[in-house]
PDB file of N, CA and C in Angstrom:
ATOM      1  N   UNK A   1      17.871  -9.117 -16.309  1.00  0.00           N
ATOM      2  CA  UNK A   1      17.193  -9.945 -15.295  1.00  0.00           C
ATOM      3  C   UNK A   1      17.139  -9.194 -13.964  1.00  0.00           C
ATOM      4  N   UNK A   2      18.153  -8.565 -13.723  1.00  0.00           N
ATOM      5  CA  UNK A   2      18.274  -8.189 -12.386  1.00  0.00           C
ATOM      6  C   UNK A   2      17.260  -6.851 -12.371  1.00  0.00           C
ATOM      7  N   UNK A   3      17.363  -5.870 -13.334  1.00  0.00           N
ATOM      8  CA  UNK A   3      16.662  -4.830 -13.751  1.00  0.00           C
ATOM      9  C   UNK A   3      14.804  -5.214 -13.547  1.00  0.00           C
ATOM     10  N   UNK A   4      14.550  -6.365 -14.621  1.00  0.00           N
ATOM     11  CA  UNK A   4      13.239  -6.451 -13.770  1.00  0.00           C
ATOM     12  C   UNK A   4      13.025  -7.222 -12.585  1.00  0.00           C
ATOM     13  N   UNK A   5      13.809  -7.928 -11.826  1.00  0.00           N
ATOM     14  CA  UNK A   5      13.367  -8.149 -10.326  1.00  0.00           C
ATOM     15  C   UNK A   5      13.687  -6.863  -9.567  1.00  0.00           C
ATOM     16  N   UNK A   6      14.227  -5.949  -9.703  1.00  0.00           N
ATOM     17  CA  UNK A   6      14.484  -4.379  -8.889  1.00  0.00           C
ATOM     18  C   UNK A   6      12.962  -3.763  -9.669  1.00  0.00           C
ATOM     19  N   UNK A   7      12.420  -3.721 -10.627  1.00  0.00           N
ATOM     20  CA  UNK A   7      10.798  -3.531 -11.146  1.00  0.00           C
ATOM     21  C   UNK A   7      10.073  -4.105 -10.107  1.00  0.00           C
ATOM     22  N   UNK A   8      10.165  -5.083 -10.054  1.00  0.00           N
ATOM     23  CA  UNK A   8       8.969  -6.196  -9.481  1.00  0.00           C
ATOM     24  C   UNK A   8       8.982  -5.797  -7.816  1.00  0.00           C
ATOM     25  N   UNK A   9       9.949  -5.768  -7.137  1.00  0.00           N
ATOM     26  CA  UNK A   9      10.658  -5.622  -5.762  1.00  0.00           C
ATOM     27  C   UNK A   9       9.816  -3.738  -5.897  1.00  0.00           C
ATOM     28  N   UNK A  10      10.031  -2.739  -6.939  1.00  0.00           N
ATOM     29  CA  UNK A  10       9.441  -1.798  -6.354  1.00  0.00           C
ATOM     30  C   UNK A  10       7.839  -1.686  -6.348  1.00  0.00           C
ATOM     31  N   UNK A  11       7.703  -1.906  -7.363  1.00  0.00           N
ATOM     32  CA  UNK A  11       5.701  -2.282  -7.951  1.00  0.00           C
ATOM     33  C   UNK A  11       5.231  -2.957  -6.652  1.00  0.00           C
ATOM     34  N   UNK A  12       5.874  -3.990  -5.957  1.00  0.00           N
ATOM     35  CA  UNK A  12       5.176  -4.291  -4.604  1.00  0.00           C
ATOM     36  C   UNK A  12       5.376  -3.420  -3.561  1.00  0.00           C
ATOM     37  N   UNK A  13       6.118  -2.923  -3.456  1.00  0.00           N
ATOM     38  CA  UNK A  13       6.195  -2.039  -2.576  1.00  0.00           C
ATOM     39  C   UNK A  13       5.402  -0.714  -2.669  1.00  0.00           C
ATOM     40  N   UNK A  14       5.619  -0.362  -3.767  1.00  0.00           N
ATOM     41  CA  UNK A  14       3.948   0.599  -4.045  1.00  0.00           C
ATOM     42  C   UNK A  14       2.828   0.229  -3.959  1.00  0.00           C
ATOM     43  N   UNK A  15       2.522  -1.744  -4.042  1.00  0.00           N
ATOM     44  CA  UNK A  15       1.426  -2.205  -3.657  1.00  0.00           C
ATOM     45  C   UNK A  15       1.029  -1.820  -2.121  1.00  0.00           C
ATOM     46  N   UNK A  16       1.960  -2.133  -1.466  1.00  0.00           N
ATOM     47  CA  UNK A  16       2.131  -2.646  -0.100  1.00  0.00           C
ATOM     48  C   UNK A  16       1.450  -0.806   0.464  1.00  0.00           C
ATOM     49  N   UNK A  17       1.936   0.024  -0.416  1.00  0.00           N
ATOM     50  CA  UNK A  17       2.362   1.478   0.378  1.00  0.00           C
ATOM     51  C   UNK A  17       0.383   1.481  -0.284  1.00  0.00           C
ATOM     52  N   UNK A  18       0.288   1.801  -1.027  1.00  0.00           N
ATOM     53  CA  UNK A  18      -1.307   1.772  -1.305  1.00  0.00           C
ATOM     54  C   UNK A  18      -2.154   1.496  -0.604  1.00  0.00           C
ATOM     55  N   UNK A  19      -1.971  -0.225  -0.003  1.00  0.00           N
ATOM     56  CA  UNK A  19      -2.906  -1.482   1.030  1.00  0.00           C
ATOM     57  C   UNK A  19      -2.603  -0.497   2.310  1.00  0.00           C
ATOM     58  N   UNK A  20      -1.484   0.211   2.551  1.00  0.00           N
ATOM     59  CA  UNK A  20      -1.767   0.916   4.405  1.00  0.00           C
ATOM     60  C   UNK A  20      -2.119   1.994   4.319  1.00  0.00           C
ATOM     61  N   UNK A  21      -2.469   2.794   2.714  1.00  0.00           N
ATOM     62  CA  UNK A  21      -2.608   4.056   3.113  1.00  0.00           C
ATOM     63  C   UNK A  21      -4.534   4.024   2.963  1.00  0.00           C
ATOM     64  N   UNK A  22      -4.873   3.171   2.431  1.00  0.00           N
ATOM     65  CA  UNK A  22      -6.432   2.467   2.528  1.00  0.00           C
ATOM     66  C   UNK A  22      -6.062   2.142   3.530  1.00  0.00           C
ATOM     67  N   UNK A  23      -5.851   1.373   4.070  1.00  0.00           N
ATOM     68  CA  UNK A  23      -6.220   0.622   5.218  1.00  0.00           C
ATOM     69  C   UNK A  23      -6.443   1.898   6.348  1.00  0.00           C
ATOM     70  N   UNK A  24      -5.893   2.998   6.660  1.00  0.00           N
ATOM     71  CA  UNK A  24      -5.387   3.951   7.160  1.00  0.00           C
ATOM     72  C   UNK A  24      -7.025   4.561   7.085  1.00  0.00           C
ATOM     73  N   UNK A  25      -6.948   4.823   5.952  1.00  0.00           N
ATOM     74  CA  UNK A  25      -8.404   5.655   5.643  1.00  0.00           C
ATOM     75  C   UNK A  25      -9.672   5.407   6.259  1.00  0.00           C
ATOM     76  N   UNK A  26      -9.304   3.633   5.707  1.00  0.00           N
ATOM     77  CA  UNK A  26     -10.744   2.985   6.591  1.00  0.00           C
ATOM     78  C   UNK A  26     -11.366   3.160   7.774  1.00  0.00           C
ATOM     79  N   UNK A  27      -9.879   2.663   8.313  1.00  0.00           N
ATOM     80  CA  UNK A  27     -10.238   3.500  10.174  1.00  0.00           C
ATOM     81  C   UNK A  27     -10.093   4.610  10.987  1.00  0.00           C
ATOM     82  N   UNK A  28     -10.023   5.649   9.628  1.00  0.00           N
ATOM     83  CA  UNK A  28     -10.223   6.698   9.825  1.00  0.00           C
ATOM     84  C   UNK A  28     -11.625   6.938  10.313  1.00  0.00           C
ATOM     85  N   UNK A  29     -12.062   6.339   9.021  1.00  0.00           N
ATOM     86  CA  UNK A  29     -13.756   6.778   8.488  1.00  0.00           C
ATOM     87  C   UNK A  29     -14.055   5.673   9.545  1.00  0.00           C
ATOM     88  N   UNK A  30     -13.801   4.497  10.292  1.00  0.00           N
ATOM     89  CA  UNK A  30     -14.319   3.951  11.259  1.00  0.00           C
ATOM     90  C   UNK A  30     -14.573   4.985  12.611  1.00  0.00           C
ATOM     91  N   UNK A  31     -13.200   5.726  12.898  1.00  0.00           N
ATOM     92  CA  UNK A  31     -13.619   6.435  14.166  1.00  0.00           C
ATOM     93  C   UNK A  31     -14.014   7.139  14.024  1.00  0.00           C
ATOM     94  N   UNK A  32     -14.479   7.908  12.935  1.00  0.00           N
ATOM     95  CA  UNK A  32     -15.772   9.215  12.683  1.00  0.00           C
ATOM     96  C   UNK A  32     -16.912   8.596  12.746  1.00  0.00           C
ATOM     97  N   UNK A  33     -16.974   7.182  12.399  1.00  0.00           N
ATOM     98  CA  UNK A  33     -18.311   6.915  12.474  1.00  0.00           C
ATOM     99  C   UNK A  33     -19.055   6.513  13.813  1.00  0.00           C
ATOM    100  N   UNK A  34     -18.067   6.234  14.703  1.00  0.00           N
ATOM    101  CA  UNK A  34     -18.011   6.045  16.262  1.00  0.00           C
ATOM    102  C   UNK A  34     -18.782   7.698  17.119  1.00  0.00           C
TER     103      UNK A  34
END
């Protein structure tokens, strides 16, 4: 049990790390487009 909530607890956190490194990109490509 504990084994897959320490799964679940990292898989979001690789979610989380994914959503800012897009997010990152976006407004990258926003201030080039400026």
């Amino acid at each position: 049990l504990q084994f897959e909530v320490g799964a679940q607890s990292s898989s979001y956190e690789h979610f989380v790390v994914l959503c800012s490194v897009r997010c990152s990109k976006m407004a990258s490509q926003l201030e080039n487009l400026r």
